[in-house]
C-alpha atoms as a PDB file:
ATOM      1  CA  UNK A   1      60.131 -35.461  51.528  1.00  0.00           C
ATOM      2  CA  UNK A   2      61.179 -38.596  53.383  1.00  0.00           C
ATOM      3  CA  UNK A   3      59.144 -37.225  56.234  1.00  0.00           C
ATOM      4  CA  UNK A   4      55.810 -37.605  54.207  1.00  0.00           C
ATOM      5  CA  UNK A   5      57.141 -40.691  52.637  1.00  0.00           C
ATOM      6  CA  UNK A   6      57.215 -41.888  56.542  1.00  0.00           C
ATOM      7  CA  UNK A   7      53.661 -41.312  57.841  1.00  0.00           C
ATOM      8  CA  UNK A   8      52.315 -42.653  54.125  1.00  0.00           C
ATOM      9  CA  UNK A   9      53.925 -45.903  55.245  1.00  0.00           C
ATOM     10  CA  UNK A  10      52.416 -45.163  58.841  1.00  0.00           C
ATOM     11  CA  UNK A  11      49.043 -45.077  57.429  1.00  0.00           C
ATOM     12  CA  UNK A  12      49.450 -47.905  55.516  1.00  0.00           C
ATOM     13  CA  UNK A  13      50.127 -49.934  58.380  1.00  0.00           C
ATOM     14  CA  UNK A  14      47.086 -48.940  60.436  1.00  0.00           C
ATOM     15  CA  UNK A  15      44.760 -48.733  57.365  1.00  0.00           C
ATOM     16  CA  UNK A  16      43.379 -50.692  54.297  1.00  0.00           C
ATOM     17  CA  UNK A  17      45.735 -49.939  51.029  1.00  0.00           C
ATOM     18  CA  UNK A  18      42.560 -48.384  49.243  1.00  0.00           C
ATOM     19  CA  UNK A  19      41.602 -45.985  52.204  1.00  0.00           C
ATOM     20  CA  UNK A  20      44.845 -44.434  52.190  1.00  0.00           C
ATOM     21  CA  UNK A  21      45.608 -44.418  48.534  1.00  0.00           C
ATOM     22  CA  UNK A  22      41.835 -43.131  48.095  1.00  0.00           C
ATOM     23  CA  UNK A  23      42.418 -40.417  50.510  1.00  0.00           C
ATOM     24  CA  UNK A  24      45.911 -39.010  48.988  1.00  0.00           C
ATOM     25  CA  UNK A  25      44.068 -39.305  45.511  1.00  0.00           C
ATOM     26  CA  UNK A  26      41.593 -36.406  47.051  1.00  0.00           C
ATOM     27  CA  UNK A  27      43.796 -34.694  48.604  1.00  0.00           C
ATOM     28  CA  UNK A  28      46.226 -34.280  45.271  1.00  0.00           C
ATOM     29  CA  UNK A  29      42.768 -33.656  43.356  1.00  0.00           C
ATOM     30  CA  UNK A  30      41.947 -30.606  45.595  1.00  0.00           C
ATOM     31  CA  UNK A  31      45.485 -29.351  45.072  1.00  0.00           C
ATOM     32  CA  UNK A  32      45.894 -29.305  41.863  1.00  0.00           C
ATOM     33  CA  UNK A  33      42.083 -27.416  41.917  1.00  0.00           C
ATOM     34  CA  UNK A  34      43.775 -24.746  43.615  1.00  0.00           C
ATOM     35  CA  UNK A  35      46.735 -24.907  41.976  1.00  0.00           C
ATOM     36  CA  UNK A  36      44.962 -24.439  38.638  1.00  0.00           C
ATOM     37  CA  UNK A  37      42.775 -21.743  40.197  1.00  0.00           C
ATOM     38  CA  UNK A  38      45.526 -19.704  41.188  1.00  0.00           C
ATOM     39  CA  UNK A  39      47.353 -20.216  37.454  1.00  0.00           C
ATOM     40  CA  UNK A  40      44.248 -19.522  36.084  1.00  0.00           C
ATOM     41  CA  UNK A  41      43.835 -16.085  37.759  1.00  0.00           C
ATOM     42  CA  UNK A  42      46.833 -15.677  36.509  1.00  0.00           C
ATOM     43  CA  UNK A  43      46.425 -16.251  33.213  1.00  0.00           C
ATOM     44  CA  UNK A  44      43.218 -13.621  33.363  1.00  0.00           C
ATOM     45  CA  UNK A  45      45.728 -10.618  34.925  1.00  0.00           C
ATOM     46  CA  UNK A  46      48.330 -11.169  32.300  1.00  0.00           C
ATOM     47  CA  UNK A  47      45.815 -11.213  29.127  1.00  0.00           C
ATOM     48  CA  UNK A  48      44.021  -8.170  31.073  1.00  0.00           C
ATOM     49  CA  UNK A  49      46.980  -6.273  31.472  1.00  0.00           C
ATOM     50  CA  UNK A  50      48.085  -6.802  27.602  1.00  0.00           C
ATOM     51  CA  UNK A  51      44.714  -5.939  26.357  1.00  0.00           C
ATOM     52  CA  UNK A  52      45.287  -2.442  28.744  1.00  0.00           C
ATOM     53  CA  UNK A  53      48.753  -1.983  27.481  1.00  0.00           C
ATOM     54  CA  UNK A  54      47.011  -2.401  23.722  1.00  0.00           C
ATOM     55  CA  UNK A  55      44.539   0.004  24.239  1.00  0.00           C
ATOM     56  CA  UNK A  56      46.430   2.522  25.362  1.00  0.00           C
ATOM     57  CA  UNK A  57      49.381   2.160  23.103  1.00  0.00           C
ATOM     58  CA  UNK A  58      46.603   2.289  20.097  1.00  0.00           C
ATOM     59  CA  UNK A  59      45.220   5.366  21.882  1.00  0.00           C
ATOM     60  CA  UNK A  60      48.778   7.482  21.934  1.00  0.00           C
ATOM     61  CA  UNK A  61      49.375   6.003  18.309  1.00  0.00           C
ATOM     62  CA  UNK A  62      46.173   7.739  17.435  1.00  0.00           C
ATOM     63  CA  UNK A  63      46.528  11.021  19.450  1.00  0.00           C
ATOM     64  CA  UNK A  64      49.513  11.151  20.962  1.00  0.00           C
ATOM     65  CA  UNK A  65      51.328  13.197  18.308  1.00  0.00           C
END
């Protein structure tokens, strides 16, 4: 972490405050995108996989015995 910490304070010194801190603002922005894609996905396996696990549970309830 003190690595990235570094080269922000590198980039501050060769560039304007607001380039930099208008850069790292887009680049957190796209990662939390992805992040959210990815949790998101996610979120559609796990309700897809209950509503699987429902159906067939209902279905051996029904005509399993």
């Amino acid at each position: 972490m003190t690595g990235v910490i570094d080269e922000i304070r590198k980039l501050l010194e060769l560039y304007p405050s607001w380039l930099v801190t208008t850069c790292l603002i887009i680049v957190a922005a796209g990662i939390l995108y992805v992040v959210w894609r990815v949790v998101k996905f996610g979120i559609v396996l796990m309700v897809t996989a209950l509503l699987i696990a429902l159906v067939v549970f209902a279905g051996w309830t029904l005509f399993g015995s």
